[in-house]
N, C-alpha and C. Protein backbone atom coordinates (compact mmCIF):
# COMPACT_ATOMS: atom_id res chain seq x y z
N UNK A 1 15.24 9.02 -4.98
CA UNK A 1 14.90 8.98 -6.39
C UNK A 1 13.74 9.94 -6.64
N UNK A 2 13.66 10.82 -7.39
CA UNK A 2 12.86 11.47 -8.01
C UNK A 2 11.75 10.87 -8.57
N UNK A 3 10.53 10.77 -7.82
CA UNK A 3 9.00 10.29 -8.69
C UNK A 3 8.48 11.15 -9.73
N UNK A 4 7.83 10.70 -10.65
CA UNK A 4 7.06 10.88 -11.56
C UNK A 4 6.14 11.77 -10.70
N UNK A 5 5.63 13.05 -11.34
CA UNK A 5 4.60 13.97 -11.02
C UNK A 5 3.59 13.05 -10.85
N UNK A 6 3.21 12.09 -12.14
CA UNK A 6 1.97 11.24 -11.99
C UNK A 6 1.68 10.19 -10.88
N UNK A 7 2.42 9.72 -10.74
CA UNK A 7 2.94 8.78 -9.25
C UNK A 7 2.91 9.39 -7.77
N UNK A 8 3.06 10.87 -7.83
CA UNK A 8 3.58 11.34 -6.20
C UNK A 8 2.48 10.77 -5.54
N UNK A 9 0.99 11.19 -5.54
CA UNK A 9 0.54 11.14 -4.62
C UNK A 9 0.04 9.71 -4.17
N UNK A 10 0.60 8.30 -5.19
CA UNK A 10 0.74 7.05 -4.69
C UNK A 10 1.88 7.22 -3.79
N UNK A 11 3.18 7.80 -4.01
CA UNK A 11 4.31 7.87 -3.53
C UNK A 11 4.12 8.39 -2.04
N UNK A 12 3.56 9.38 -1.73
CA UNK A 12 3.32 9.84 -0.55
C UNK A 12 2.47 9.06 0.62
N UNK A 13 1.25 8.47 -0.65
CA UNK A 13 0.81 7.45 0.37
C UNK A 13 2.01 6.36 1.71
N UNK A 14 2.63 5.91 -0.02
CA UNK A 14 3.58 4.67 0.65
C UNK A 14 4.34 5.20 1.90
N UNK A 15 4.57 6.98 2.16
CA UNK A 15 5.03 7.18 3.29
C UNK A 15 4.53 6.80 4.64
N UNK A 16 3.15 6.81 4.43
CA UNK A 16 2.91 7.07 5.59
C UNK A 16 2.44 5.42 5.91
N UNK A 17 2.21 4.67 4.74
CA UNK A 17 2.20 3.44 5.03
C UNK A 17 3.25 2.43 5.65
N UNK A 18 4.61 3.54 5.37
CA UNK A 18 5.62 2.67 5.92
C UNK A 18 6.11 3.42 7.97
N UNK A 19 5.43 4.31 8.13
CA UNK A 19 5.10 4.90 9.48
C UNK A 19 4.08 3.89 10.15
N UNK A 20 3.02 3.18 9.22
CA UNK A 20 2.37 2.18 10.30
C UNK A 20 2.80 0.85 10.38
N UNK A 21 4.18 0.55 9.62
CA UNK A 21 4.55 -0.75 8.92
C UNK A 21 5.40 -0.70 10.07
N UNK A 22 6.17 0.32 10.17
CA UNK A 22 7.28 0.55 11.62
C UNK A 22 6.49 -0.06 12.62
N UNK A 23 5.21 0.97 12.87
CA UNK A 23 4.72 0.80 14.37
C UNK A 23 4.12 -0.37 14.51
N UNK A 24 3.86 -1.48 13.85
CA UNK A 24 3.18 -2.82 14.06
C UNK A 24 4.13 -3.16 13.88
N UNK A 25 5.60 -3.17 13.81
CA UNK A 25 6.05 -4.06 14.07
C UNK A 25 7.26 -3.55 15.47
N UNK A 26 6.91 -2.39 15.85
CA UNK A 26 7.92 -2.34 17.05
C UNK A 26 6.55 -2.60 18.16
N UNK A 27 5.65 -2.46 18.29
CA UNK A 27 4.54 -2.63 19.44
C UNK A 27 4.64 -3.62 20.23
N UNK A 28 4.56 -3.20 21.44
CA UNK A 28 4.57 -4.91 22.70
C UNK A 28 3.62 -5.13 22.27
N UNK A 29 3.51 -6.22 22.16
CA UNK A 29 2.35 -6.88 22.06
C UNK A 29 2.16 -7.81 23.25
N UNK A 30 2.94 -7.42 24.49
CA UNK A 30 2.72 -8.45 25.98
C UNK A 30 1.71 -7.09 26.60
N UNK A 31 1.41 -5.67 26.04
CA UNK A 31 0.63 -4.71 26.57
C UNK A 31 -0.79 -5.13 25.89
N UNK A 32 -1.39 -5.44 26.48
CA UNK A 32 -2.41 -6.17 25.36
C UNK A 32 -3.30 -4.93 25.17
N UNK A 33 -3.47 -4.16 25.89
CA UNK A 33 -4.51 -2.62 25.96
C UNK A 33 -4.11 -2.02 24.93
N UNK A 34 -2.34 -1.95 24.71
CA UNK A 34 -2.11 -1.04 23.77
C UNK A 34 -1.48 -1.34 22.18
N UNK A 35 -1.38 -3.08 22.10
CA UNK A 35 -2.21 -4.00 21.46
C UNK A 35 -3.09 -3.54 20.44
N UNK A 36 -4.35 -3.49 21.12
CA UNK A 36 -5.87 -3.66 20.86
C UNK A 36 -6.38 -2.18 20.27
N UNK A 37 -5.44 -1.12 21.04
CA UNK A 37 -5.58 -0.09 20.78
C UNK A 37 -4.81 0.45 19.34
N UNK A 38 -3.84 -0.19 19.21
CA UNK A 38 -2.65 -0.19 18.09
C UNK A 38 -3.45 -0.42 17.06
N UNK A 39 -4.32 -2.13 16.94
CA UNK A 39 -4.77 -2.67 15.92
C UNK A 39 -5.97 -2.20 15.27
N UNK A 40 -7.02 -1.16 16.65
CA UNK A 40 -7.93 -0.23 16.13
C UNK A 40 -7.68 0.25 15.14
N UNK A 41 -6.70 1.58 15.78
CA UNK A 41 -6.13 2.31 15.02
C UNK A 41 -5.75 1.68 13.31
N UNK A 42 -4.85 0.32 13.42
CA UNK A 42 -4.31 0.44 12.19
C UNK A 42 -5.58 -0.29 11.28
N UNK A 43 -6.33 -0.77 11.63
CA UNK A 43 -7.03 -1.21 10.84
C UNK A 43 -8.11 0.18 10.43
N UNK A 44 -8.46 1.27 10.92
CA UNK A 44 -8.96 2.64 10.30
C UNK A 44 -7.75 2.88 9.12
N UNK A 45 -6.97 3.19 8.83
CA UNK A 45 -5.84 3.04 8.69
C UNK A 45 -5.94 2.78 7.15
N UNK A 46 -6.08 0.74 7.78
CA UNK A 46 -5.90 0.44 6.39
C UNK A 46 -7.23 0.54 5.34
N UNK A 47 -8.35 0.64 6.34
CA UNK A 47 -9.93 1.29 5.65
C UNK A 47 -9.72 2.28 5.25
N UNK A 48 -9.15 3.42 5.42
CA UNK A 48 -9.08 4.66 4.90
C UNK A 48 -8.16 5.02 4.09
N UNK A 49 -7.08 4.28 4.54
CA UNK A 49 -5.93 4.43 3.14
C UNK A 49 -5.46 4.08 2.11
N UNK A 50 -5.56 2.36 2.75
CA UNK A 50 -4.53 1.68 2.04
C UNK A 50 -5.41 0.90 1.11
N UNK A 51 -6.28 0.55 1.74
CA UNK A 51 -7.63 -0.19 0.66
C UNK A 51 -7.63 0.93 -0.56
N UNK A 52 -7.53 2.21 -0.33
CA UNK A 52 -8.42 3.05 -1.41
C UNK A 52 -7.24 2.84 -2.43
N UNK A 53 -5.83 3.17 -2.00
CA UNK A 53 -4.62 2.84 -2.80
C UNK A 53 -4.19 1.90 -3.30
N UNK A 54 -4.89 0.81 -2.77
CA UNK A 54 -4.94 -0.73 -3.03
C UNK A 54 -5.53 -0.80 -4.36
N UNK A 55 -6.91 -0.22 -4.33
CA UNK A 55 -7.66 -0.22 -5.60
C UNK A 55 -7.46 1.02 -6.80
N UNK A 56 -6.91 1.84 -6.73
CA UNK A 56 -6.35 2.67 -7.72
C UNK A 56 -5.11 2.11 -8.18
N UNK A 57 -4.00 1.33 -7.18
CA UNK A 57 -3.27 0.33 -8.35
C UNK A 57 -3.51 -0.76 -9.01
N UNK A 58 -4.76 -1.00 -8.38
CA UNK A 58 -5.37 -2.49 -8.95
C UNK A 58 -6.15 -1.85 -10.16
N UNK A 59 -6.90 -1.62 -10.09
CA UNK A 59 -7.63 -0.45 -11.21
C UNK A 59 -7.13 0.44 -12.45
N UNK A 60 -5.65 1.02 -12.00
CA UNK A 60 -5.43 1.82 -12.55
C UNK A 60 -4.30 1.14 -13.30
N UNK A 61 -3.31 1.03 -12.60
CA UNK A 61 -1.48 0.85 -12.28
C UNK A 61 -1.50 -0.35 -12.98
N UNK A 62 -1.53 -1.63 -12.65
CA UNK A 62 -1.54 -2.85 -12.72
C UNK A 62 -2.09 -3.04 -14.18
N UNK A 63 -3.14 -2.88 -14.59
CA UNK A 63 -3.67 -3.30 -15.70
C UNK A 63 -2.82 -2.23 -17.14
N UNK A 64 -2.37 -1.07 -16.70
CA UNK A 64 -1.63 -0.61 -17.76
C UNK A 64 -0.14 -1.37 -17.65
N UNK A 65 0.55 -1.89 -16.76
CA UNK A 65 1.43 -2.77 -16.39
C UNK A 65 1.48 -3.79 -17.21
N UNK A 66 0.37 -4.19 -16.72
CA UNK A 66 -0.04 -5.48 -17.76
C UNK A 66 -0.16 -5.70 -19.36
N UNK A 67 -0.49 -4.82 -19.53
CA UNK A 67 -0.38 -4.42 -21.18
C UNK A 67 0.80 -4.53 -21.85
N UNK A 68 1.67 -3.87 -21.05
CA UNK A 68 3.34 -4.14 -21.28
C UNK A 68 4.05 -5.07 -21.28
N UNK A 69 2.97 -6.21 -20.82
CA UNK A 69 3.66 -7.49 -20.58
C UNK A 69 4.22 -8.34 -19.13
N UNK A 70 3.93 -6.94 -18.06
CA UNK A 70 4.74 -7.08 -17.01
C UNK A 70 3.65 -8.03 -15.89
N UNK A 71 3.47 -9.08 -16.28
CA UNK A 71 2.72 -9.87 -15.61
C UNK A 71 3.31 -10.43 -14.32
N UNK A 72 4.35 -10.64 -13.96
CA UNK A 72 5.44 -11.12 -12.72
C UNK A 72 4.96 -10.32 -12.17
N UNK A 73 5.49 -8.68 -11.78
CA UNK A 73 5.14 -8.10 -11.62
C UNK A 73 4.00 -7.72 -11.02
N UNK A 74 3.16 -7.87 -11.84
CA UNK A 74 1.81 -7.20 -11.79
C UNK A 74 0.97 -8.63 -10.51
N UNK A 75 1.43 -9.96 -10.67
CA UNK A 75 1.01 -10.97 -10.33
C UNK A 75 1.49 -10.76 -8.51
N UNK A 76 2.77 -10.64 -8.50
CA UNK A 76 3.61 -10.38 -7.33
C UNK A 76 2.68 -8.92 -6.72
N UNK A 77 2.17 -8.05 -6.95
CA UNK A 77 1.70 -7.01 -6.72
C UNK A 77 0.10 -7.30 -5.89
N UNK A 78 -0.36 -7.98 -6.70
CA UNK A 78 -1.79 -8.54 -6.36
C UNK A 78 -2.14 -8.94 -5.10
N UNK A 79 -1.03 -10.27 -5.52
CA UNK A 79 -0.63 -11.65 -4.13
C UNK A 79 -0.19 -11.04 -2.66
N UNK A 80 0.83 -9.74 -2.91
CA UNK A 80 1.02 -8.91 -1.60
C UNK A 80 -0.51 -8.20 -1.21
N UNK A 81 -0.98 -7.51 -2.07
CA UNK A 81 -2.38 -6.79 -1.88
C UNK A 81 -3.46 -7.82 -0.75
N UNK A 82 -3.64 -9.16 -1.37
CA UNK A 82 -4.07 -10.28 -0.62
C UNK A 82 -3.77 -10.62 0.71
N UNK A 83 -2.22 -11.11 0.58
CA UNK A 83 -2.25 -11.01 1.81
C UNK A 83 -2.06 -9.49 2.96
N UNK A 84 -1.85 -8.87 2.81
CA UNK A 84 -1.93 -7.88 3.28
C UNK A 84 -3.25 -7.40 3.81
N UNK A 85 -4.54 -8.10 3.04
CA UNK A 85 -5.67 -8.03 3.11
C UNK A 85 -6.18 -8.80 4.13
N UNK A 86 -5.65 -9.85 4.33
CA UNK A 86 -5.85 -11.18 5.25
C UNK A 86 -5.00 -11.09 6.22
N UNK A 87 -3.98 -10.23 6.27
CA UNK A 87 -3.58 -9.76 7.46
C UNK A 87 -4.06 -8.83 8.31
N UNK A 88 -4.54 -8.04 7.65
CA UNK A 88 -5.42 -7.01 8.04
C UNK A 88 -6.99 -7.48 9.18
N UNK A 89 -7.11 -8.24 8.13
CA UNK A 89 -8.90 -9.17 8.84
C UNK A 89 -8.35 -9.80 10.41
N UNK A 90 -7.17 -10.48 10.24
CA UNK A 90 -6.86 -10.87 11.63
C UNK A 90 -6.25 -9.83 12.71
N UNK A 91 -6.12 -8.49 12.35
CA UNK A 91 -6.30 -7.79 13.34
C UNK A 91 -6.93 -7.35 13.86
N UNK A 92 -7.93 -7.27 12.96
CA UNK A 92 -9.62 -6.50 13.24
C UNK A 92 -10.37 -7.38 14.13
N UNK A 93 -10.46 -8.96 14.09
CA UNK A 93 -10.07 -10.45 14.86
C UNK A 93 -9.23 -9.83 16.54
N UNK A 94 -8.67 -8.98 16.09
CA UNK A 94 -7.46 -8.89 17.55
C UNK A 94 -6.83 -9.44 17.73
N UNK A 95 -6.22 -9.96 16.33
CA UNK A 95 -5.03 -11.30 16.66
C UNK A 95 -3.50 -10.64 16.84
N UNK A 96 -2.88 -10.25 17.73
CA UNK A 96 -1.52 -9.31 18.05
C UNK A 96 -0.94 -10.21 17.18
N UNK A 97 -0.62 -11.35 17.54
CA UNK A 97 0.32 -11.95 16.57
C UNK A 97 0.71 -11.91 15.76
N UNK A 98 -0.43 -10.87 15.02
CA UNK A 98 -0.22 -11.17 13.57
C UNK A 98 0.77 -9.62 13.01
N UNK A 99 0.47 -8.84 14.01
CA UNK A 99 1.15 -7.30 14.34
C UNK A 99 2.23 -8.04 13.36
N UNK A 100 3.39 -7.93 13.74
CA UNK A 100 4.70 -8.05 13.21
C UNK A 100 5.06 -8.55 11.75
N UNK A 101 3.78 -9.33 11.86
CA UNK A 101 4.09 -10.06 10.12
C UNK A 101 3.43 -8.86 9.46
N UNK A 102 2.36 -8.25 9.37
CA UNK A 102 1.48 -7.64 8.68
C UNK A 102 2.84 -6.08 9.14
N UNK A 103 3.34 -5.61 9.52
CA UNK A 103 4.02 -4.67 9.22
C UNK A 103 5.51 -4.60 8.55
N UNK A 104 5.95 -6.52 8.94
CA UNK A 104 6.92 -6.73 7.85
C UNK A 104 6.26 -6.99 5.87
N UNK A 105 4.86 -7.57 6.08
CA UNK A 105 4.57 -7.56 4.65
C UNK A 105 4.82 -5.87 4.37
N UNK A 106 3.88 -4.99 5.03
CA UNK A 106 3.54 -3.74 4.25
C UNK A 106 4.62 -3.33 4.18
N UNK A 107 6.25 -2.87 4.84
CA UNK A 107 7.10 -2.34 4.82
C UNK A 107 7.63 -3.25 3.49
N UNK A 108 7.94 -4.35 3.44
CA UNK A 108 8.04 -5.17 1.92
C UNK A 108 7.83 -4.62 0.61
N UNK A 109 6.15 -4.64 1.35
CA UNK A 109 5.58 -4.13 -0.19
C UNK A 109 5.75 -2.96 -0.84
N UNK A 110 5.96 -2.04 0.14
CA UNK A 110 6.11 -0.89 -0.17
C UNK A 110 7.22 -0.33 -0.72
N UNK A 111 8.48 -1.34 -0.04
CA UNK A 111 9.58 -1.25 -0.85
C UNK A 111 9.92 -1.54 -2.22
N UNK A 112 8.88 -2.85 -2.23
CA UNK A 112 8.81 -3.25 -3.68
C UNK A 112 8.29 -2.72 -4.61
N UNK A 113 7.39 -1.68 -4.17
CA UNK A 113 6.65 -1.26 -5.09
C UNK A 113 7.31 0.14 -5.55
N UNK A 114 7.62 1.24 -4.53
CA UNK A 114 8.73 1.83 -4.77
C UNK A 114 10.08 2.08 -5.73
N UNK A 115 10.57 0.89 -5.36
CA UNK A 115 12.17 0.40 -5.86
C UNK A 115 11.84 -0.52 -7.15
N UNK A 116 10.90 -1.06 -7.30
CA UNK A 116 10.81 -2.00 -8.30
C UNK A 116 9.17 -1.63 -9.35
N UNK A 117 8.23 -1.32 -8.97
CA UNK A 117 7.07 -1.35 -9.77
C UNK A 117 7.02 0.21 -10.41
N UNK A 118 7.42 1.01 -9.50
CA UNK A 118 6.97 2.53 -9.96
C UNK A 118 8.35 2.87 -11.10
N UNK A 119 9.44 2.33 -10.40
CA UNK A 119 10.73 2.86 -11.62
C UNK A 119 9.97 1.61 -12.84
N UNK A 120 9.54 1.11 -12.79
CA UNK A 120 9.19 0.09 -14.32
C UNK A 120 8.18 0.84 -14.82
N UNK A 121 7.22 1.20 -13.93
CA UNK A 121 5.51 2.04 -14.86
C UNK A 121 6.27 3.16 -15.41
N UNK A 122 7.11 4.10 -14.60
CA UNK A 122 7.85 5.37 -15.27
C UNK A 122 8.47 4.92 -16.40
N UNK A 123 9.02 3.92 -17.04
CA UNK A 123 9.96 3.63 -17.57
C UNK A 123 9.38 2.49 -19.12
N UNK A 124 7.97 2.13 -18.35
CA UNK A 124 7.25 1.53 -19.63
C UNK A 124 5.64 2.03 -20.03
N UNK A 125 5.30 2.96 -19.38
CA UNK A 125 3.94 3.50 -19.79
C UNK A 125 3.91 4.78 -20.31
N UNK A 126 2.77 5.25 -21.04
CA UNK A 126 3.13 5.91 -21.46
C UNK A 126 2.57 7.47 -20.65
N UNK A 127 3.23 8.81 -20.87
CA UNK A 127 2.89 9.99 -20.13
C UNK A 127 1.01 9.29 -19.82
N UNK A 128 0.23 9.62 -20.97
CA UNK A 128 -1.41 9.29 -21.26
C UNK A 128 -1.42 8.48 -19.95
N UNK A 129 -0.65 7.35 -20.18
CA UNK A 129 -0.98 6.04 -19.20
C UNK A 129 -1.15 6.67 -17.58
N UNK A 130 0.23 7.37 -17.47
CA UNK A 130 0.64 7.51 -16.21
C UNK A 130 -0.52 8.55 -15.69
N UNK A 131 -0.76 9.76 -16.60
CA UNK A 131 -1.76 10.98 -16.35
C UNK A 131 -2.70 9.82 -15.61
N UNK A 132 -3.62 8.81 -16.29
CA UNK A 132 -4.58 8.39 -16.14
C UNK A 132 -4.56 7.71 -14.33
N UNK A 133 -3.49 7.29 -14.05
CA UNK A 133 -3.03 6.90 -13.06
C UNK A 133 -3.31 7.93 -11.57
N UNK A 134 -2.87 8.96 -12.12
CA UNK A 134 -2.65 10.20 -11.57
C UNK A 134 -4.48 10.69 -11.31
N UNK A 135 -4.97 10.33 -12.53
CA UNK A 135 -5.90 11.26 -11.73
C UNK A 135 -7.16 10.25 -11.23
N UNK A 136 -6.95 8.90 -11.07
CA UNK A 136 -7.68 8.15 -10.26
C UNK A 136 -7.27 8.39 -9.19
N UNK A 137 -5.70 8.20 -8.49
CA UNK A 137 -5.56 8.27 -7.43
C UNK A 137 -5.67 9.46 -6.75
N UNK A 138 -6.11 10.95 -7.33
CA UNK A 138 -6.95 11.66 -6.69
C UNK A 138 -7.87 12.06 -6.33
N UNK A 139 -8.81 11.19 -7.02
CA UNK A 139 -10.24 10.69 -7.38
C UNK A 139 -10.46 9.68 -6.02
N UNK A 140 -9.26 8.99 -5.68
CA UNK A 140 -9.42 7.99 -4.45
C UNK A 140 -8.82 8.64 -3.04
N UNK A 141 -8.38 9.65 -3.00
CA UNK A 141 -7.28 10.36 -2.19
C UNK A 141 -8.19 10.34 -0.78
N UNK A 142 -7.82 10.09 0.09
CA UNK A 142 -8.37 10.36 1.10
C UNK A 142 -8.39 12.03 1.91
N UNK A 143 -9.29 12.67 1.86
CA UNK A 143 -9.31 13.76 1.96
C UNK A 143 -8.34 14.32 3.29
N UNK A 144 -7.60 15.34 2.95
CA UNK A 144 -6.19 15.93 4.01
C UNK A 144 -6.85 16.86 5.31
N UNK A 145 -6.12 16.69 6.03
CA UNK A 145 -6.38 17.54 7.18
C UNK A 145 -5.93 18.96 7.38
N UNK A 146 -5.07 19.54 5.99
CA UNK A 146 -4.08 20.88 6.52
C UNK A 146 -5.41 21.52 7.10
């Protein structure tokens, strides 16, 4: 599906969020070294990425959402953000266990948000709205490596 110019660079995020959603959930977690090493990693990860994207849809996305009425939505959006958040804390904890759930939420969410939240903002906000969208989340972008 073709994204909204204003949306890509949420859109691109969700790529690479669904590259760490894979790898926590294919990881042994009977390697406990690489484990521990996994959960480092993803928790930089979600400090550097996903938090910042977290809060430019919370900030940005969501509350023009909301205006529209789209409170389900917007409510369902939050509640994943949460736990996703509290999944997160128990890896930083070193809890492996929690590996598999926390990469089936984010792969979830991401779908949902994708397939279901971004075709609705394209489809009920307005250009203004979406611009505004657009240029928080480059305002939050985590700076690139080319």
């Amino acid at each position: 599906m073709k994204r909204s110019t204003c949306l890509a660079q949420l859109s691109r995020e969700h790529q690479a969020a669904l590259v760490l959603a894979k790898r926590a959930q294919r990881i042994d977690t009977d390697d406990i070294a690489a484990a521990r090493d996994f959960m480092i990693g993803a928790i930089a990860s979600f400090e550097r990425e996903l938090e910042p994207h977290f809060r430019v849809e919370e900030r940005g996305l969501l509350p023009q959402l909301a205006k529209t009425g789209e409170t389900d939505r917007v409510g369902r959006t939050l509640a994943e953000h949460e736990e996703l958040r509290g999944l997160a804390k128990r890896l930083a904890a070193h809890d492996a266990a929690s590996l598999r759930r926390f990469g089936a939420a984010l792969e979830a969410h991401v779908r949902f948000e994708e397939r279901e939240l971004f075709a609705l903002a394209e489809s009920r906000l307005t250009s203004e709205a979406l611009a505004d969208v657009e240029r928080l989340a480059r305002s939050q972008a985590p700076p690139r490596g080319d």
